[in-house]
Each structure stands twice: as C-alpha cells, then as structure tokens.
C-alpha atoms as a PDB file:
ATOM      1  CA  UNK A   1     -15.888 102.060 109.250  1.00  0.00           C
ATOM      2  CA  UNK A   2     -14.837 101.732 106.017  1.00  0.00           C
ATOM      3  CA  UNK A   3     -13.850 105.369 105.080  1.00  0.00           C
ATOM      4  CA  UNK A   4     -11.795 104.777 108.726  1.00  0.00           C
ATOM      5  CA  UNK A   5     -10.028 101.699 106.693  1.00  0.00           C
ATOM      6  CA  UNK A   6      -9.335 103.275 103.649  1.00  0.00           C
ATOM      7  CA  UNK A   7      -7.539 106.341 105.479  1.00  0.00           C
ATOM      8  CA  UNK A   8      -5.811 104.038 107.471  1.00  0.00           C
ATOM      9  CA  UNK A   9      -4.260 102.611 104.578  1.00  0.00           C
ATOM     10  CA  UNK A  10      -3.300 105.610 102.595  1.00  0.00           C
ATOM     11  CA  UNK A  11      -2.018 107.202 105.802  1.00  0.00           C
ATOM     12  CA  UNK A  12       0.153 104.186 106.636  1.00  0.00           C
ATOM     13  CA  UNK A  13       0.682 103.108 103.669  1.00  0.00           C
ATOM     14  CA  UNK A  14       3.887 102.487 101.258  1.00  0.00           C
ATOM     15  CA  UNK A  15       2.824 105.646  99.564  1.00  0.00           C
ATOM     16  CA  UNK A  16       2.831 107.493 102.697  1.00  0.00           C
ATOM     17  CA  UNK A  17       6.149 106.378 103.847  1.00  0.00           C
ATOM     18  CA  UNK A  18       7.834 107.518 100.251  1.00  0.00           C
ATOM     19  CA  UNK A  19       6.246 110.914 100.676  1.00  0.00           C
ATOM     20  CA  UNK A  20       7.834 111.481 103.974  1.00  0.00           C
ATOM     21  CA  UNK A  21      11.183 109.972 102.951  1.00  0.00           C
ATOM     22  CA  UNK A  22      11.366 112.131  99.711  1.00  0.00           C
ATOM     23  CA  UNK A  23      10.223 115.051 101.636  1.00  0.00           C
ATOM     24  CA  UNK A  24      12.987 115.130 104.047  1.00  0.00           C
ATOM     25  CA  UNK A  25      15.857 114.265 101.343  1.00  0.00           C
ATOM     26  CA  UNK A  26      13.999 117.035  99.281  1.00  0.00           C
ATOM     27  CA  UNK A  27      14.309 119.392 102.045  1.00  0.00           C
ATOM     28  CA  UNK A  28      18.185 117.725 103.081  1.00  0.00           C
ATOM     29  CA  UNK A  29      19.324 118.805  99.677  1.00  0.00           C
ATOM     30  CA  UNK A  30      17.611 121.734  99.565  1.00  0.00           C
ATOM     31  CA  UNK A  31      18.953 123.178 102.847  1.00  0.00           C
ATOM     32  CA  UNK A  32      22.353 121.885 101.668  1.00  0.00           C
ATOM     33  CA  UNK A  33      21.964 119.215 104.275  1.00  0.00           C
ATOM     34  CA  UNK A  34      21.831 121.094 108.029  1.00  0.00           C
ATOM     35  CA  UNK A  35      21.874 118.206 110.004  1.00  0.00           C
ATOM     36  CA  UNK A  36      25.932 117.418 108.829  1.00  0.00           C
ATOM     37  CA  UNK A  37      26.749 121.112 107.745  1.00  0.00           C
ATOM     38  CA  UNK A  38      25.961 122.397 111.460  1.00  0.00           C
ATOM     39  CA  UNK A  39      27.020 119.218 113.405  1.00  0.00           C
ATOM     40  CA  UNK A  40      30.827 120.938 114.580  1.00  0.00           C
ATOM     41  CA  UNK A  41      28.751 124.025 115.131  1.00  0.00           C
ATOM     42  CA  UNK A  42      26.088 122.328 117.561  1.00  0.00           C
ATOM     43  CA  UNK A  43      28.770 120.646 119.643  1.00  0.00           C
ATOM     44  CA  UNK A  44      31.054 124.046 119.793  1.00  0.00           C
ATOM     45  CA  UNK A  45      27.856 125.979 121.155  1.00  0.00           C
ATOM     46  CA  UNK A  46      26.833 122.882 123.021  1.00  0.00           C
ATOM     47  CA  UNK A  47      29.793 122.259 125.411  1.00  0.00           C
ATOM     48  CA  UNK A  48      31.902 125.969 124.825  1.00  0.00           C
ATOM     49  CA  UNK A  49      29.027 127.707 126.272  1.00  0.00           C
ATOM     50  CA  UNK A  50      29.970 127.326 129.787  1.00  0.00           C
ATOM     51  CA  UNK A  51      29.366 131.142 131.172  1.00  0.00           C
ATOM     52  CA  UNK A  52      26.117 132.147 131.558  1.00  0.00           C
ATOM     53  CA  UNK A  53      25.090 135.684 132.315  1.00  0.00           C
ATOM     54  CA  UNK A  54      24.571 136.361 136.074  1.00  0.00           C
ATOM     55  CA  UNK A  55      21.705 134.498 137.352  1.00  0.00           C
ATOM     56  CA  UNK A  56      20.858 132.540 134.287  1.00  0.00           C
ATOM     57  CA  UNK A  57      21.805 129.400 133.308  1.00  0.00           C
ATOM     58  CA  UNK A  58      24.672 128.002 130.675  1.00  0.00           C
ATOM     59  CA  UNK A  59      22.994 126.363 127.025  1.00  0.00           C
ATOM     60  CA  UNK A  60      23.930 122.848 128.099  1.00  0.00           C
ATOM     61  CA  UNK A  61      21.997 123.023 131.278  1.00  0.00           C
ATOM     62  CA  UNK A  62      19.282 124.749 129.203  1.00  0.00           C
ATOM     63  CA  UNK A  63      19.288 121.368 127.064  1.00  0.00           C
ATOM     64  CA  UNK A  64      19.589 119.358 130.262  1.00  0.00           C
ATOM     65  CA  UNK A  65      16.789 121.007 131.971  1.00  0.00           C
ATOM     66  CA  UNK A  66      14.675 120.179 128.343  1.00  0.00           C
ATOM     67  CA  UNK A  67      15.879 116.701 128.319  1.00  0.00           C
ATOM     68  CA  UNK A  68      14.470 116.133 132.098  1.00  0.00           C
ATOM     69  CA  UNK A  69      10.925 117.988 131.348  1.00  0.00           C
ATOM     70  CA  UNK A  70      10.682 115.219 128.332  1.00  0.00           C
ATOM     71  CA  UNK A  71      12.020 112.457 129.852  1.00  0.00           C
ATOM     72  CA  UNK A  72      11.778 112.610 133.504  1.00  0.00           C
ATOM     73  CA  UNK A  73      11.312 109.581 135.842  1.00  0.00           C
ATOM     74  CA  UNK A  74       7.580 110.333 136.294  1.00  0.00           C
ATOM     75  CA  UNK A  75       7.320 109.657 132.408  1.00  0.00           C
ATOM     76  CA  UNK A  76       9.701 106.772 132.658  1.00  0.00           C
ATOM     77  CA  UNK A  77       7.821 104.873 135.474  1.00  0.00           C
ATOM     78  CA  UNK A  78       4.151 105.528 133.495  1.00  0.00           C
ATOM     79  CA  UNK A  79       5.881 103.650 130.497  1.00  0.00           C
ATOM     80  CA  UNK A  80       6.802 101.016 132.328  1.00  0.00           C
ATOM     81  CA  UNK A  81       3.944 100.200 134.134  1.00  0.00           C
ATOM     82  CA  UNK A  82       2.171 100.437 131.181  1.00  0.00           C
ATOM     83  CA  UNK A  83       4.013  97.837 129.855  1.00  0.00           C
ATOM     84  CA  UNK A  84       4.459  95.847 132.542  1.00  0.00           C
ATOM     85  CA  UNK A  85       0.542  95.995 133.302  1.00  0.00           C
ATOM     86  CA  UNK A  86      -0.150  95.157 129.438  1.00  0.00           C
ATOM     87  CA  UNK A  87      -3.328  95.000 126.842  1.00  0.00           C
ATOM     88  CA  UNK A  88      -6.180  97.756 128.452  1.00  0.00           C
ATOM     89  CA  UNK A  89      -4.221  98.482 131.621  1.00  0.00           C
ATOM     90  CA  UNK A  90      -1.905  99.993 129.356  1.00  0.00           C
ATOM     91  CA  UNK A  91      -3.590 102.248 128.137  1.00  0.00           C
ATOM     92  CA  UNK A  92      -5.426 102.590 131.369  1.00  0.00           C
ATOM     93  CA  UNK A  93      -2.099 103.717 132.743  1.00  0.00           C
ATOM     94  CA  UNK A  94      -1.560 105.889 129.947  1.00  0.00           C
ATOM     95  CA  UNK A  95      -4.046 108.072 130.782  1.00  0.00           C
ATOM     96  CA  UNK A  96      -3.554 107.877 134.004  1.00  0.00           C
ATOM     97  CA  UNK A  97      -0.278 109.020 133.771  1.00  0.00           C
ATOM     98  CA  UNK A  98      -0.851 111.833 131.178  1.00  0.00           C
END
C-alpha cells in the first residue's frame, strides 16, 4: 500500500505537473507553436469545406458526427445520473453506463 502511496505522489505530484507543462511549451516552441500558427487554417477548412464528393459527407459534418459519438445524450444522461445518484451509485452508474 505504500509503494501505491508513493506513486501516487510522484504521479500527481508538483513534479509531475512541471514535467507536463514544460513538455508541451517544449514541444509549442519547438513546433513553432501549431495551435496559433494553424488557427486561420482550421477555421478556413472547417467552414469552406462545404462540397463533399457525391455520397460522402462535408468536413464539418465529419466533425459534427465526431462531436455526437463523444458526447451524445446517452453519455450526457450517464453523467448526470451519476452525479445526481452520488458516492458508490456513481460509480455504480458509471459502469453501468460504459
């Protein structure tokens, strides 16, 4: 149990939490930072992408259709009974759910 606690609080931990941050402004400057150098790009494709080829579907219903499969109402409705239902019928639900 005590090997459980010690991992615990390396993997939580402050130290953890500076790794990750440096990582990603590592990898920011690195990549000459993609998430602002791309953002005009993303929104072009996004919503100028209106034809799709015959049969198929356009990119922004591509990205609606992905949006719905991770956050449809069956997912929504297992959260909040989960919460609403509280301590182990939460996670009862949960797994129910999943």
């Amino acid at each position: 149990m005590e090997v459980v606690k010690f991992a615990n609080g390396i993997l939580w931990g402050k130290l953890m939490t500076w790794l990750l941050l440096g990582t990603g402004v590592f990898y920011s400057i690195r990549l000459w930072i993609p998430q602002f150098h791309h953002f005009g790009h993303t929104f072009k494709v996004l919503f100028g992408s209106r034809r799709s080829e015959e049969g198929g579907i356009t990119s922004f219903q591509a990205l609606c259709t992905g949006l719905a499969a991770q956050v449809g109402t069956g997912n929504i409705a297992g959260v909040a009974t989960a919460l609403v239902s509280g301590g182990p019928g939460a996670v009862f639900w949960m797994w129910v759910t999943a």
